[in-house]
C-alpha atoms as a PDB file:
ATOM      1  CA  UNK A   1     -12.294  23.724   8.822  1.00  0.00           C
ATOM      2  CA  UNK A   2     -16.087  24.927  10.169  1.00  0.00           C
ATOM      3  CA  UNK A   3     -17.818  22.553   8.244  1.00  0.00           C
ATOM      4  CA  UNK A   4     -21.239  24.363   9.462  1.00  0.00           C
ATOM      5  CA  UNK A   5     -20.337  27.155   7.286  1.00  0.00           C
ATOM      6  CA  UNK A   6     -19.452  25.629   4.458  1.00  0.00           C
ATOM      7  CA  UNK A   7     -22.242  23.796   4.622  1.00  0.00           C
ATOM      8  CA  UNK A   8     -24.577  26.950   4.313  1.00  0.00           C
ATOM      9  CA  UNK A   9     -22.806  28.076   1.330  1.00  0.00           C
ATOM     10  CA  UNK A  10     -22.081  25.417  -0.873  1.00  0.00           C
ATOM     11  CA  UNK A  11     -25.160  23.472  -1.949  1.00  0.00           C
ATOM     12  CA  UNK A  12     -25.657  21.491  -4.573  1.00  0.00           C
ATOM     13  CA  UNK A  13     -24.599  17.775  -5.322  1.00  0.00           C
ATOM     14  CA  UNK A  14     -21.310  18.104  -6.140  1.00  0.00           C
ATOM     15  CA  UNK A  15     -20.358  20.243  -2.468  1.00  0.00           C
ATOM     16  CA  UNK A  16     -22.943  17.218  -1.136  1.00  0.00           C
ATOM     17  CA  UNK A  17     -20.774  14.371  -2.490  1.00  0.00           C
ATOM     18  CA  UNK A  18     -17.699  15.877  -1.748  1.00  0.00           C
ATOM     19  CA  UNK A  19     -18.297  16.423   1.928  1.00  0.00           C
ATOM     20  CA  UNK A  20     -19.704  12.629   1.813  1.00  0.00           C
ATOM     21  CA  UNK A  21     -15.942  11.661   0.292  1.00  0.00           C
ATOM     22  CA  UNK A  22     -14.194  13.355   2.927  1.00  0.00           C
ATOM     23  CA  UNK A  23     -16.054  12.302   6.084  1.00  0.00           C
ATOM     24  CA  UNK A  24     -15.728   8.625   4.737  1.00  0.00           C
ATOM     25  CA  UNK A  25     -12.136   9.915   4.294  1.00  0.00           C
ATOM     26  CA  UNK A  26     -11.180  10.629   7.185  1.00  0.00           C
ATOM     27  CA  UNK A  27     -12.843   7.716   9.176  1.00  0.00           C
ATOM     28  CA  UNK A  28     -10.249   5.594   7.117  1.00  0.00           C
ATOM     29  CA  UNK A  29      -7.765   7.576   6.899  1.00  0.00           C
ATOM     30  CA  UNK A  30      -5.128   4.310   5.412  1.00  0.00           C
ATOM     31  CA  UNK A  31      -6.643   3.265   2.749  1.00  0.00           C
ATOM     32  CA  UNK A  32      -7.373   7.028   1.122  1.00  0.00           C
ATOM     33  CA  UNK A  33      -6.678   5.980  -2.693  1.00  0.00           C
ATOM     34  CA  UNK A  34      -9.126   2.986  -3.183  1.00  0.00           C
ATOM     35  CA  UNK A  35     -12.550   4.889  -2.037  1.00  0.00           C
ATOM     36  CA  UNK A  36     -13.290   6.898  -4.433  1.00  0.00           C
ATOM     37  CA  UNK A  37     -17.067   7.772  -4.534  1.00  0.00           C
ATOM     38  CA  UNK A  38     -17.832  10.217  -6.863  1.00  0.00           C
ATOM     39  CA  UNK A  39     -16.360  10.648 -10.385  1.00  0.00           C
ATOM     40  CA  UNK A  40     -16.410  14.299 -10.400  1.00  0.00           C
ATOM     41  CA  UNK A  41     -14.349  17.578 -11.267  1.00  0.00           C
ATOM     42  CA  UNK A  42     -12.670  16.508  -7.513  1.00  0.00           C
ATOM     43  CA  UNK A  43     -11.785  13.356  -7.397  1.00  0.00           C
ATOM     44  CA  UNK A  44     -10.549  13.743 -11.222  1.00  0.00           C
ATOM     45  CA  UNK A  45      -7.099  14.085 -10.286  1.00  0.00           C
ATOM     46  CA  UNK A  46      -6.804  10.988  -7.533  1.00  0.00           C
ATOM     47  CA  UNK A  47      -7.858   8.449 -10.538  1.00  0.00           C
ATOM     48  CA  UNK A  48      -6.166  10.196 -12.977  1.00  0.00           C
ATOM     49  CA  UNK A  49      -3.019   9.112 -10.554  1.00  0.00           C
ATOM     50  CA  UNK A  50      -3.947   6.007  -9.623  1.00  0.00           C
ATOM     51  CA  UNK A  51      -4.727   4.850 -13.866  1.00  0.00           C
ATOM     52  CA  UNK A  52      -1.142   6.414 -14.257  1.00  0.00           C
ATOM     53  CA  UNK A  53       0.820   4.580 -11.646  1.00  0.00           C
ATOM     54  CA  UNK A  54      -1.164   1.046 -12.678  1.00  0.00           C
ATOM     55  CA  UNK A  55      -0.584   1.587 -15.946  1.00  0.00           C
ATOM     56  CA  UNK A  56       3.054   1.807 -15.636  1.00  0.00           C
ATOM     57  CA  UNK A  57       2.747  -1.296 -13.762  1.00  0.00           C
ATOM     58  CA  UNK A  58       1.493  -3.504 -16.339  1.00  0.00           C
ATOM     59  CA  UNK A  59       3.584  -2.081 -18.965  1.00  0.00           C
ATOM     60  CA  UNK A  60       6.858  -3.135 -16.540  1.00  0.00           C
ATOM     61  CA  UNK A  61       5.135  -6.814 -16.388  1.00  0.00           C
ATOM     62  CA  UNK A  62       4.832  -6.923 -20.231  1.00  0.00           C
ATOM     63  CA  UNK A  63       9.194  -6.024 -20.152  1.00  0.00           C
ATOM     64  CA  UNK A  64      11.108  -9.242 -21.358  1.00  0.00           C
ATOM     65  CA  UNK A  65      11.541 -11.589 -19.045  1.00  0.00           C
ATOM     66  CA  UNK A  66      14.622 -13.710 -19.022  1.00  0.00           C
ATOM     67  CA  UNK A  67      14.804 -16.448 -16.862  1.00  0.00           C
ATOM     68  CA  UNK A  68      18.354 -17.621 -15.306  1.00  0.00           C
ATOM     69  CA  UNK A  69      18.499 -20.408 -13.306  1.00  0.00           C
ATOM     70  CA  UNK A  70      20.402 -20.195  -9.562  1.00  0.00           C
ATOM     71  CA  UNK A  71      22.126 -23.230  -8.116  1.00  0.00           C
ATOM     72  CA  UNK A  72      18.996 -24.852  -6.516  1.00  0.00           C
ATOM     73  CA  UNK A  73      17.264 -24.978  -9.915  1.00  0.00           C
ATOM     74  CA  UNK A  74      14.883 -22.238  -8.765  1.00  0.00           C
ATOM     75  CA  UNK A  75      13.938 -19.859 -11.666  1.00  0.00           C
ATOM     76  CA  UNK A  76      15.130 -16.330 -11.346  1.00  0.00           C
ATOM     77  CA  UNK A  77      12.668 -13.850 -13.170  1.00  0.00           C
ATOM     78  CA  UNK A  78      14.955 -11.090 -14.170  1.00  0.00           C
ATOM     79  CA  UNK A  79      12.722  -8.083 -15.218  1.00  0.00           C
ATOM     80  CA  UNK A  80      14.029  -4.990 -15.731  1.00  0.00           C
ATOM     81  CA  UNK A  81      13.213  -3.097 -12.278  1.00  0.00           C
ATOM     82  CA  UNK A  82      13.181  -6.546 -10.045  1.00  0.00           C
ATOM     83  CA  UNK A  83      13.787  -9.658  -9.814  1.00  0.00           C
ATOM     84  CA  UNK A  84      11.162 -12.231  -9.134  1.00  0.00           C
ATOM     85  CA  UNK A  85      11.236 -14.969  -7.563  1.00  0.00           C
ATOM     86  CA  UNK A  86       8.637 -18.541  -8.645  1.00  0.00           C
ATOM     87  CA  UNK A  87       9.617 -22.291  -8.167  1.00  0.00           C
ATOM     88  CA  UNK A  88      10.163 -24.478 -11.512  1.00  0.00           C
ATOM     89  CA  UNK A  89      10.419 -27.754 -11.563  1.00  0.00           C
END
């Protein structure tokens, strides 16, 4: 993408931000999701996606949890995707 000639025709501060998001963007291109800088008609559907997936997160956390024991007395957290592992005494 010429970004010279984009830049000519799209002014205004939402084309400003934008270009802004995708330089940063691309200089770290791993970490994409977290670095969000604008809340605008653009980035709308990147948080929409990231509130989603956390969201179903928390809701699998808030699932049941029944706790069998193994042989060394460690507690098994059985939830219903995973199971977790934590030390009881």
């Amino acid at each position: 993408m010429m970004m010279m000639m984009t830049m000519m025709k799209r002014r205004g501060r939402f084309w400003q931000k934008r270009r802004q998001w995708r330089m940063k963007e691309l200089s770290t291109s791993g970490r994409r999701r977290n670095l969000l800088v604008t809340w605008s008609k653009w980035s709308w559907g990147i948080i929409k996606r990231k509130r989603r997936r956390n969201q179903q997160v928390k809701r699998r956390e808030q699932q049941t949890v029944k706790k069998t024991r193994t042989a060394s007395g460690r507690a098994v957290m059985v939830l219903g995707h995973q199971r977790r592992w934590c030390q009881t005494n």
